[in-house]
Protein backbone atom coordinates (compact mmCIF):
# COMPACT_ATOMS: atom_id res chain seq x y z
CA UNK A 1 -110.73 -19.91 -180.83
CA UNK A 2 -110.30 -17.74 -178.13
CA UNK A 3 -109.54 -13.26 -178.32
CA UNK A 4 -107.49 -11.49 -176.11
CA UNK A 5 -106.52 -7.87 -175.76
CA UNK A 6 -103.80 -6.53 -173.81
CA UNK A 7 -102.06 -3.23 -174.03
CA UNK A 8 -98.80 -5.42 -173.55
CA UNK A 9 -97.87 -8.56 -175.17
CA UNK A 10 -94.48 -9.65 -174.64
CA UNK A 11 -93.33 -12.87 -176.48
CA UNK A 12 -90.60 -14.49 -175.04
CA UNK A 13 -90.45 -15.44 -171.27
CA UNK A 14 -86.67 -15.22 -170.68
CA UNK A 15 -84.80 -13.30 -168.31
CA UNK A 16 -85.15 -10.27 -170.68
CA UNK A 17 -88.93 -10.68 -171.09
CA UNK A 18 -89.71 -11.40 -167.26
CA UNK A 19 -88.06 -8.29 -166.50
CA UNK A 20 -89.96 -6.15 -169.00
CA UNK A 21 -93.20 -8.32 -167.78
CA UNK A 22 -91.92 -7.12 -164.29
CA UNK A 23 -91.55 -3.03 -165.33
CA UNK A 24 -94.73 -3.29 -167.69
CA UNK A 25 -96.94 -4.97 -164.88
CA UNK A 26 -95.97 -2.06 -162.55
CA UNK A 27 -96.91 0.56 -164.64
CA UNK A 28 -100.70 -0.33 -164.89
CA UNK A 29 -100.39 -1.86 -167.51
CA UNK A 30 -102.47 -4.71 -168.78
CA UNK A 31 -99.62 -6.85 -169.64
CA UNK A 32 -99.07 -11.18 -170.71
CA UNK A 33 -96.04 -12.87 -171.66
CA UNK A 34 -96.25 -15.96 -174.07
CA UNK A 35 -93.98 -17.96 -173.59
CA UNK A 36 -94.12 -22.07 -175.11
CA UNK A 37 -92.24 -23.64 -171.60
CA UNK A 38 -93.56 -24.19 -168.18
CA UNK A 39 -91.36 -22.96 -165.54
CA UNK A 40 -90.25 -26.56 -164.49
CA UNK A 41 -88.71 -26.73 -167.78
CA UNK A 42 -86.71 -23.32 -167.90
CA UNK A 43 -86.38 -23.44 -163.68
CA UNK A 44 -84.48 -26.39 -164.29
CA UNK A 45 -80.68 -26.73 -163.45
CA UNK A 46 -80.07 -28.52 -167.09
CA UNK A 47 -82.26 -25.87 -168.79
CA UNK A 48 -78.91 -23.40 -168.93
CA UNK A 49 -75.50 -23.66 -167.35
CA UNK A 50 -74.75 -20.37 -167.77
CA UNK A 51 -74.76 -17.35 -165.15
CA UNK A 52 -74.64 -13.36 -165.81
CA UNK A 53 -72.84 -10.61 -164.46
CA UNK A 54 -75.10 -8.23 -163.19
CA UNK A 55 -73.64 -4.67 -163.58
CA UNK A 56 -73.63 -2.25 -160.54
CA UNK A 57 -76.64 -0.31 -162.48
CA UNK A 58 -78.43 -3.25 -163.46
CA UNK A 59 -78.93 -4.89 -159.57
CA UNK A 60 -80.18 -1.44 -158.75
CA UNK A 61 -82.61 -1.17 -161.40
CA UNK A 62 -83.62 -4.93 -160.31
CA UNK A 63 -84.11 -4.14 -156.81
CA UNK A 64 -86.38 -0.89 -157.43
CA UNK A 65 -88.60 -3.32 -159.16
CA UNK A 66 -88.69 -5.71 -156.42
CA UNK A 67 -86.55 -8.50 -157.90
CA UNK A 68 -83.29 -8.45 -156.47
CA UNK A 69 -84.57 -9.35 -153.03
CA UNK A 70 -85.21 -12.66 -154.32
CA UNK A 71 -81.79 -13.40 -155.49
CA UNK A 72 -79.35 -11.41 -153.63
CA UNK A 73 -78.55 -14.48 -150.97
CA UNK A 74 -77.29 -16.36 -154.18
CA UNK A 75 -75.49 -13.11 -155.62
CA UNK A 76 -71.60 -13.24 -155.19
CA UNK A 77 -70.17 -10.35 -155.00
CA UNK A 78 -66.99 -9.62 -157.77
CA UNK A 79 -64.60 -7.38 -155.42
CA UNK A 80 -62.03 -7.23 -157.89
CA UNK A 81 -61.22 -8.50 -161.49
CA UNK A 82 -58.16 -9.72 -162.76
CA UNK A 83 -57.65 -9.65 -166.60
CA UNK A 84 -53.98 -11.27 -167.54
CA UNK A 85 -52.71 -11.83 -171.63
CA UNK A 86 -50.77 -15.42 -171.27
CA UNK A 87 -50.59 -17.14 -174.21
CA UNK A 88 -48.40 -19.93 -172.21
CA UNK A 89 -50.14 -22.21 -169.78
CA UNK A 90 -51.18 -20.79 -166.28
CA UNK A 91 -52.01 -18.08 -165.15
CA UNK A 92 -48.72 -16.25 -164.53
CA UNK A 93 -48.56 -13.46 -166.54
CA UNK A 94 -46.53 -9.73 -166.01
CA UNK A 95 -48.92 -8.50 -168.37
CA UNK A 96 -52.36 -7.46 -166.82
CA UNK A 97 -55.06 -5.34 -165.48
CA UNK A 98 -56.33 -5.17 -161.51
CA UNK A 99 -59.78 -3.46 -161.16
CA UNK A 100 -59.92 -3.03 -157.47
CA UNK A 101 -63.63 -2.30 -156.27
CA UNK A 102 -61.92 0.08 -153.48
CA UNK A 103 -60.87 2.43 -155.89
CA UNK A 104 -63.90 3.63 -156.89
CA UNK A 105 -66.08 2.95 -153.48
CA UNK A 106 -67.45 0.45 -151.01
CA UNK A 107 -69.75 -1.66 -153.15
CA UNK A 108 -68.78 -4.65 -155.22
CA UNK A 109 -68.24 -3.52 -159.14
CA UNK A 110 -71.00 -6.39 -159.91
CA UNK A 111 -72.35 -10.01 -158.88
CA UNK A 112 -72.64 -13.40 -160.62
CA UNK A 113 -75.71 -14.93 -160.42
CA UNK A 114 -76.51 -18.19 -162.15
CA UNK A 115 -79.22 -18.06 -164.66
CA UNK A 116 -81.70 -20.28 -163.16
CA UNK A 117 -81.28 -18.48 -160.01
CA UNK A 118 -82.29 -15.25 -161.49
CA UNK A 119 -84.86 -16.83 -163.49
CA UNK A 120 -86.67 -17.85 -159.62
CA UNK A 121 -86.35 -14.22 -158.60
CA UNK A 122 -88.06 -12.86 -161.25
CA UNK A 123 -91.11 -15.80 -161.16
CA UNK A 124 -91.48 -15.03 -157.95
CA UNK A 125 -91.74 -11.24 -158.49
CA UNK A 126 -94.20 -11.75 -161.34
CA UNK A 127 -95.84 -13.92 -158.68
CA UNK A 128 -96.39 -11.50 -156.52
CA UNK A 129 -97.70 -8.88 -159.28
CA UNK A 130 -100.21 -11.00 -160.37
CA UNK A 131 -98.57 -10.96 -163.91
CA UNK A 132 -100.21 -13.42 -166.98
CA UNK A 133 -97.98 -16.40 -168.17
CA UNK A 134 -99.67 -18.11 -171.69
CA UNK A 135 -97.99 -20.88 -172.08
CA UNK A 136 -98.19 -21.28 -175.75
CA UNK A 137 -96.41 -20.40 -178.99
CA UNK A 138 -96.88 -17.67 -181.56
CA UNK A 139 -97.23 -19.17 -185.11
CA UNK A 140 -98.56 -15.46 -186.99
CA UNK A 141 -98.10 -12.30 -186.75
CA UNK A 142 -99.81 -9.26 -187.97
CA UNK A 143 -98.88 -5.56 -188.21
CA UNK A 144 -100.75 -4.07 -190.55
CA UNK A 145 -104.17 -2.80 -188.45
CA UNK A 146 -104.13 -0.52 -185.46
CA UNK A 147 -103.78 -3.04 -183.08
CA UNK A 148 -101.20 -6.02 -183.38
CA UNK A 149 -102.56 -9.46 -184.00
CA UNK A 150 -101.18 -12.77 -182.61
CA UNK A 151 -102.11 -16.30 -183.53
CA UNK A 152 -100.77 -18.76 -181.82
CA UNK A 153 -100.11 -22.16 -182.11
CA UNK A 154 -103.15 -23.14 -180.39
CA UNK A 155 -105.30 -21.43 -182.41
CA UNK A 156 -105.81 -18.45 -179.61
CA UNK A 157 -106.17 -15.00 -181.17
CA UNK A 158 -103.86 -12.16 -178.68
CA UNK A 159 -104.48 -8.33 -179.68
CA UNK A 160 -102.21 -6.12 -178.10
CA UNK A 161 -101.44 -2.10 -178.58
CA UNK A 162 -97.65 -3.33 -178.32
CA UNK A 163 -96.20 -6.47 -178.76
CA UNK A 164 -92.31 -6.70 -177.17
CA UNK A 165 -90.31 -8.81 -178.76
CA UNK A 166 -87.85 -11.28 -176.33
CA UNK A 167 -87.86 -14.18 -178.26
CA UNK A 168 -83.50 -14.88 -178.37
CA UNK A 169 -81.51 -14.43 -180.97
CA UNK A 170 -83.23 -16.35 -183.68
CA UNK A 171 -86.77 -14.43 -183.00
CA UNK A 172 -89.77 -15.60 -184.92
CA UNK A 173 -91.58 -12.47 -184.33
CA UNK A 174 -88.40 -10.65 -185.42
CA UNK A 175 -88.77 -12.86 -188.94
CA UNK A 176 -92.35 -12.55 -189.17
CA UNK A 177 -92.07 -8.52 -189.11
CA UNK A 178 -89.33 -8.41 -191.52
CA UNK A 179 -86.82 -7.20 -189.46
CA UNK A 180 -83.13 -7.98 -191.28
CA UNK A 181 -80.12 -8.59 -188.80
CA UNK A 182 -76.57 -7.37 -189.99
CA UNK A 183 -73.34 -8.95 -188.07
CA UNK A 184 -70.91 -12.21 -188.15
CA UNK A 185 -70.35 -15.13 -187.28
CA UNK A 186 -67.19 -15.74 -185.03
CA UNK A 187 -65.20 -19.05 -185.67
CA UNK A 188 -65.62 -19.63 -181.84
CA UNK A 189 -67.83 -20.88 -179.14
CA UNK A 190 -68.14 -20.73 -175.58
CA UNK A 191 -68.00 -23.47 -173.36
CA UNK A 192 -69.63 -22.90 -170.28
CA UNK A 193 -69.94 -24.76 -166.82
CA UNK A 194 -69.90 -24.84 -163.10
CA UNK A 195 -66.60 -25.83 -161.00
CA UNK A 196 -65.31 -25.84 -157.83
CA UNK A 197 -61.79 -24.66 -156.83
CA UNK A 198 -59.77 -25.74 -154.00
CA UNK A 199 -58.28 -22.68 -152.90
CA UNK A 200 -61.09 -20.41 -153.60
CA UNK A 201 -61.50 -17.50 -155.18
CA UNK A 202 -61.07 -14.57 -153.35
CA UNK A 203 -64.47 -12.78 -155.07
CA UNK A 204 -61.90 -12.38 -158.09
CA UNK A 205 -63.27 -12.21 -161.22
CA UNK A 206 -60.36 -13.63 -163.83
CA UNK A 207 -60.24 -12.86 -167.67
CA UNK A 208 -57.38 -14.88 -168.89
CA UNK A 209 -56.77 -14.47 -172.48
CA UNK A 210 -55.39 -17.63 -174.33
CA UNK A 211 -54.58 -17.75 -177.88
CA UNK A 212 -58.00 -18.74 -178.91
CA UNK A 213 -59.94 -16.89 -176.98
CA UNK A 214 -60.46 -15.21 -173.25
CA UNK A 215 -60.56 -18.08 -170.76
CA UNK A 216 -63.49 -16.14 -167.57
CA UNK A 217 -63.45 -17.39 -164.13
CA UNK A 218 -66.62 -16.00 -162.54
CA UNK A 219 -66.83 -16.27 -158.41
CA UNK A 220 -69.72 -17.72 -157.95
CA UNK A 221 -70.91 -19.24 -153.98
CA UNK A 222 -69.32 -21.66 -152.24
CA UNK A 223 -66.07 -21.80 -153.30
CA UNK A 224 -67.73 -22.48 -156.91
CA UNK A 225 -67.11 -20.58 -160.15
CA UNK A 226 -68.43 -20.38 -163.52
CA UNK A 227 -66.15 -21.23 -166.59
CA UNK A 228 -66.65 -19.29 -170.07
CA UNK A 229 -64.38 -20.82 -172.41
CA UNK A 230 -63.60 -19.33 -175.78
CA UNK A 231 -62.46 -21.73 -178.23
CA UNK A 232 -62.07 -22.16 -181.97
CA UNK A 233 -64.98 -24.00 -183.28
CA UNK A 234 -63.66 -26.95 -184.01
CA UNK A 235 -61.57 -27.57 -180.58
CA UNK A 236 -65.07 -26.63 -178.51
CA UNK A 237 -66.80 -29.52 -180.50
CA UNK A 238 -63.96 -31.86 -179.90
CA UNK A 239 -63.44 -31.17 -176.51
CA UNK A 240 -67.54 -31.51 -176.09
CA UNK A 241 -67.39 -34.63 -177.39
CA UNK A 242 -64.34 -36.23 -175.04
CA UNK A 243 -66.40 -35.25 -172.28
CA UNK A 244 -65.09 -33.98 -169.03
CA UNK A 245 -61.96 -35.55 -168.49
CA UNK A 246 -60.38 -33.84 -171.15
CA UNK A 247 -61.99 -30.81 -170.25
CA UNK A 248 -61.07 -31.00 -167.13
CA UNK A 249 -57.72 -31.60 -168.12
CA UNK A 250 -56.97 -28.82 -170.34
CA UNK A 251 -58.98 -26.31 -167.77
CA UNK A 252 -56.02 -27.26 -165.39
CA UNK A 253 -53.22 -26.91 -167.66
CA UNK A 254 -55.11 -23.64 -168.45
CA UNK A 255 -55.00 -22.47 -165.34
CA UNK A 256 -52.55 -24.33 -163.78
CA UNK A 257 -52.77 -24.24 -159.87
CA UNK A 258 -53.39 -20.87 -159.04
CA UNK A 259 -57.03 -22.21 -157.56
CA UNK A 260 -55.74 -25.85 -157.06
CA UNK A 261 -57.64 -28.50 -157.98
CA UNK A 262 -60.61 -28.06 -160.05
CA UNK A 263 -63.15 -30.49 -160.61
CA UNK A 264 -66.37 -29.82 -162.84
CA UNK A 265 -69.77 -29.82 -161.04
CA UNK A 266 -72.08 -29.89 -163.87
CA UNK A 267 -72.49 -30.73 -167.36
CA UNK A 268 -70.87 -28.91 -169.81
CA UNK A 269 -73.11 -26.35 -172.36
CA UNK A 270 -71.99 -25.16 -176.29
CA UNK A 271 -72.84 -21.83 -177.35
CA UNK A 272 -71.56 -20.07 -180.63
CA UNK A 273 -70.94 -16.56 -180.23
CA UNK A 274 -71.74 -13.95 -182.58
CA UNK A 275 -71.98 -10.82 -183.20
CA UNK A 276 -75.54 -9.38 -184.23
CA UNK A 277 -77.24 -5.79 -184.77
CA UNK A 278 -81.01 -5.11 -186.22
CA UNK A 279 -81.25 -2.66 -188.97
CA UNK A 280 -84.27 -1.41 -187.17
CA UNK A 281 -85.52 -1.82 -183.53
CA UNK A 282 -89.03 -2.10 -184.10
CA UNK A 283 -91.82 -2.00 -187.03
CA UNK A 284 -95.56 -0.98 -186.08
CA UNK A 285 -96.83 -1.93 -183.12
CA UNK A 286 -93.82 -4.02 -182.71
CA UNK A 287 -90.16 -3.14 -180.82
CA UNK A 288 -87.58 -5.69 -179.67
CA UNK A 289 -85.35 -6.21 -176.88
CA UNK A 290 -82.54 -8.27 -175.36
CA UNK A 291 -81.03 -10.58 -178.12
CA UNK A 292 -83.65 -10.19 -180.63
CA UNK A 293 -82.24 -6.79 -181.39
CA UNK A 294 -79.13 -7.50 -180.37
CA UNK A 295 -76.41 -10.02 -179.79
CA UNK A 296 -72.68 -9.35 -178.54
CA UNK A 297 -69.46 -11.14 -178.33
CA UNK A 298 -69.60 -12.37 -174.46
CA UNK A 299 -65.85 -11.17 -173.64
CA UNK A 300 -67.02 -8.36 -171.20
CA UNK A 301 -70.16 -9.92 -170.06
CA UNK A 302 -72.51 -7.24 -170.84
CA UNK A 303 -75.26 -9.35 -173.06
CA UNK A 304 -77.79 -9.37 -170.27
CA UNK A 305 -76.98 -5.97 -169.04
CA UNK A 306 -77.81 -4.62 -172.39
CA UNK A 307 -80.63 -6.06 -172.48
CA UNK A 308 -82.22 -4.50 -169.17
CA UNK A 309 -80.84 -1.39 -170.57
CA UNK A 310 -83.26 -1.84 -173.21
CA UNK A 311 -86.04 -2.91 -170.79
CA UNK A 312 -85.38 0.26 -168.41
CA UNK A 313 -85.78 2.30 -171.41
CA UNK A 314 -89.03 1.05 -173.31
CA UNK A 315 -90.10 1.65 -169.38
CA UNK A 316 -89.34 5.09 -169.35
CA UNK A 317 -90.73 6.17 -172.41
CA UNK A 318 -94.07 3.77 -171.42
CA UNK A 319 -94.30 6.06 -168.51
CA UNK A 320 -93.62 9.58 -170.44
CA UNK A 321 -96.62 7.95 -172.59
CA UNK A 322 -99.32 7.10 -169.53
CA UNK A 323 -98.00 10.17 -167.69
CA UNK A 324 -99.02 12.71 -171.37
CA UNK A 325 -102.22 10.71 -171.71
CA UNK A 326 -101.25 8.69 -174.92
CA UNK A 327 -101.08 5.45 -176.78
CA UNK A 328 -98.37 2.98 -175.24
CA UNK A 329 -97.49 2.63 -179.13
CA UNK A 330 -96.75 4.61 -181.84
CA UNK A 331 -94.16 5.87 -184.34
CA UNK A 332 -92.88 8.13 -181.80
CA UNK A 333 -92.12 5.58 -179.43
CA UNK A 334 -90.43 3.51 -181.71
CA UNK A 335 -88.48 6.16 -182.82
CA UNK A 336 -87.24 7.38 -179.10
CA UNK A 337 -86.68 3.95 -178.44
CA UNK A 338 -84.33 3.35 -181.48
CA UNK A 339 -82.59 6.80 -180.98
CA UNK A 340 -82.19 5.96 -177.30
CA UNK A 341 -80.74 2.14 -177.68
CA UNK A 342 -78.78 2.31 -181.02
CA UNK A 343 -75.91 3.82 -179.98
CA UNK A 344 -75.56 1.93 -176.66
CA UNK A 345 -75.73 -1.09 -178.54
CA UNK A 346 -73.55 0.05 -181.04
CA UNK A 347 -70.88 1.07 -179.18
CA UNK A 348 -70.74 -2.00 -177.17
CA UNK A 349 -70.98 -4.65 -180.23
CA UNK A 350 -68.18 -2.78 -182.07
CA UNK A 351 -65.81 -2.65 -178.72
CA UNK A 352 -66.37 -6.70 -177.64
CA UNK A 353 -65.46 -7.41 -181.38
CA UNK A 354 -62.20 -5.16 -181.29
CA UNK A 355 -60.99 -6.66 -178.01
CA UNK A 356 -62.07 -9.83 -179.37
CA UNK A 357 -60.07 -9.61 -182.23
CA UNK A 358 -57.36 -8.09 -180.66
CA UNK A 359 -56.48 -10.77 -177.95
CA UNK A 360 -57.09 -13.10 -180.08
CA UNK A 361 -54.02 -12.13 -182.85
CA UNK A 362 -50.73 -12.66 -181.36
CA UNK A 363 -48.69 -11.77 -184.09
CA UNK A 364 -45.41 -9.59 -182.49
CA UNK A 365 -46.38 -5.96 -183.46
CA UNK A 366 -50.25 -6.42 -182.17
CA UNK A 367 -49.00 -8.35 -178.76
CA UNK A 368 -46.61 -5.38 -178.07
CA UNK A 369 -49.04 -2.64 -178.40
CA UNK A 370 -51.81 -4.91 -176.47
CA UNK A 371 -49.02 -5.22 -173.58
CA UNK A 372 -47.86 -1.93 -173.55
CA UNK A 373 -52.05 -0.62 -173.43
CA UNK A 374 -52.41 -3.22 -170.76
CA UNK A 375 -49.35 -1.80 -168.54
CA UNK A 376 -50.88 1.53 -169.35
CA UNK A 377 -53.88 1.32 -167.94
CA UNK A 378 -53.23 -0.76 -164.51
CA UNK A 379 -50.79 2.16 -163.95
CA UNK A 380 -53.15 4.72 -164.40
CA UNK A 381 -55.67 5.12 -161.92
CA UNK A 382 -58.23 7.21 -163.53
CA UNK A 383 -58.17 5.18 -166.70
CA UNK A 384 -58.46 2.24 -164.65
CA UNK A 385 -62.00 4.16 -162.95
CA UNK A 386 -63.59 5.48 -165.80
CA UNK A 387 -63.23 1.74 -166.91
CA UNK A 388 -64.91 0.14 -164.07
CA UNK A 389 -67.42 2.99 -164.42
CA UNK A 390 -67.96 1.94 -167.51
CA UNK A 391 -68.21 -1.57 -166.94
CA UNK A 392 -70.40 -0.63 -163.58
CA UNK A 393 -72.86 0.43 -166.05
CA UNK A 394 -72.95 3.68 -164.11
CA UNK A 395 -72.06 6.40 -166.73
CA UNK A 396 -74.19 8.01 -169.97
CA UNK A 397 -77.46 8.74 -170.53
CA UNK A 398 -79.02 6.10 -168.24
CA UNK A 399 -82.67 5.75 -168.22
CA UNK A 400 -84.21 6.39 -164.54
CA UNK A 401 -84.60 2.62 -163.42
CA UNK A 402 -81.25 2.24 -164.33
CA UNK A 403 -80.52 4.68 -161.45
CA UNK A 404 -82.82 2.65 -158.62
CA UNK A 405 -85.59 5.11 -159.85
CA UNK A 406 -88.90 4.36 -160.19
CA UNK A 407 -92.89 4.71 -160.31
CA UNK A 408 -96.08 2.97 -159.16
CA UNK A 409 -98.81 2.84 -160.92
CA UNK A 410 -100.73 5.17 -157.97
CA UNK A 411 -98.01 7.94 -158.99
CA UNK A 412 -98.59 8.31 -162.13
CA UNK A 413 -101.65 10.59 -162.15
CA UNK A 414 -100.57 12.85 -158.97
């Protein structure tokens, strides 16, 4: 049996966890990440289908720590987005919203960057830091000395001053603390998969709203873009199961030929959405981030921006710590930390589940005042800024990093 000590143990090696490896690792800080999968595993193009829209904020926060020069050649840019409520086929609709990037600057108002893609940036950055990868599992944990205690599954014994939960929604260090999740379960899941269009996409981002759910075209390079499909349970199974000539099929009646032909490049991925907030963002020597404190419906895209939001955060306060001389844990932290990301979170979870539910009722009363807010806002252009603002990720009480803003270690004690 083997002992460890680090000031920083993160469990969970996601895109979440390799970021706050990343920010942790720059700060000084004696930092590992366990994490059960080798990177051929999770680097793999079957590992995950799905890619992220990185918020204005976030690609700034990623390139102060070095990351987003790894992935920026297979960033593509979203110039505009397009969000249209059709509840007949295609995409012609009178009914809609244009966010165009122009009217708020020169940059784009976010990228899309496939998972696995983002995944290589951040190895490599971690790389190049020198960061520690245990590739194993955690099987105990313990709270109740001054320092956390990790067994895991081979036995190995990991102390730590704070362990960081990243471990996905269903967290086992989350369950071992304690820690009770309140939310629901939506009668819906995401289908989600690479295709390429004929005609192209223009760097359009589309939102299409069908009556079970928002249909998401996400530009993506090469002419390619990737699908999120909102479905009612049952039809997501079904449609899993026919395989991707029926998918492919009802994608085009969907659609109809506003990109041409589209033909699906990869295999086709089944998440269930839901909607999920902890009662408490830490316990001890623990705290959590990314989907182990939080999951949201994916409508606007914001799941993995909210979860660097968390890591830019903890990063602050872990530098407010080292900078006063203290403890990287403690009840204060955990408090800041909760006080900081609670409402954020909050906020976000309970708009995604109103939208949700809104475009997703079509009875005549709801559709009318949905179409009239929709006219409303493309009409206005300030309402139509402060929302791509908002969805830049550029407004509130951002932590530094979030603003391209940050510290090496050397800095710290001048």
């Amino acid at each position: 049996m083997a002992k460890h000590h680090h000031q920083i143990l993160i469990i969970g090696g996601g895109m979440v966890g390799m970021t706050m490896a990343k920010a942790a690792t720059d700060l000084g800080l004696t930092t590992a990440m366990l994490e059960p999968s080798p990177a051929s595993i999770t680097l793999a193009p079957e590992h995950d289908g799905r890619a992220s829209a990185i918020a204005f904020a976030t690609s700034r926060m990623l390139d102060a720590l070095g990351v987003w020069k790894h992935v920026a050649h297979e960033a593509s840019p979203i110039e505009d987005i397009m969000i249209t409520d059709g509840k007949r086929r295609g995409m012609t609709s009178s009914m809609h919203i244009h966010f165009d990037h122009r009217d708020i600057g020169d940059t784009p108002l976010g990228h899309i960057v496939e998972n696995r893609h983002m995944r290589m940036a951040l190895q490599k950055a971690l790389e190049d830091a020198g960061h520690l990868h245990v590739q194993d599992q955690l099987a105990d944990l313990d709270l109740s000395g001054p320092e956390a205690k990790v067994t895991t599954k081979n036995g190995d014994l990991h102390f730590a001053d704070l362990v960081i939960a990243a471990d996905g929604h269903a967290s086992p260090s989350r369950g071992q603390a304690g820690i009770v999740m309140d939310g629901h379960d939506y009668d819906q899941h995401a289908l989600v998969f690479t295709v390429h269009l004929e005609h192209g996409h223009d760097q359009v981002a589309h939102e299409h709203f069908l009556e079970q759910g928002p249909l998401a075209v996400l530009p993506m390079t090469n002419s390619r873009a990737n699908i999120v499909w909102t479905l009612n349970e049952q039809h997501a199974r079904d449609l899993e199961e026919l395989g991707h000539d029926f998918v492919s099929q009802e994608l085009q009646e969907a659609l109809g030929q506003t990109f041409g032909n589209i033909t699906i490049e990869t295999k086709i991925w089944r998440y269930p959405l839901r909607l999920r907030m902890a009662r408490q963002y830490g316990k001890g020597n623990l705290l959590m981030i990314g989907d182990a404190a939080h999951a949201i419906h994916p409508i606007a895209g914001q799941g993995f921006n909210l979860g660097l939001r968390d890591v830019a955060t903890l990063a602050e306060l872990l530098q407010r710590q080292i900078k006063a001389g203290q403890q990287v844990a403690g009840r204060a932290l955990l408090d800041d930390y909760d006080r900081w990301r609670r409402q954020d979170c909050m906020v976000l979870g309970a708009v995604t589940h109103g939208v949700n539910g809104l475009f997703s009722n079509d009875v005549a009363p709801v559709r009318m005042a949905r179409d009239l807010g929709l006219g409303l806002v493309n009409r206005v252009k300030p309402l139509k800024q402060l929302f791509m603002r908002h969805a830049g990720g550029d407004m509130g009480d951002l932590p530094p990093l979030m603003r391209g803003q940050w510290i090496m270690p050397t800095q710290l004690t001048d």
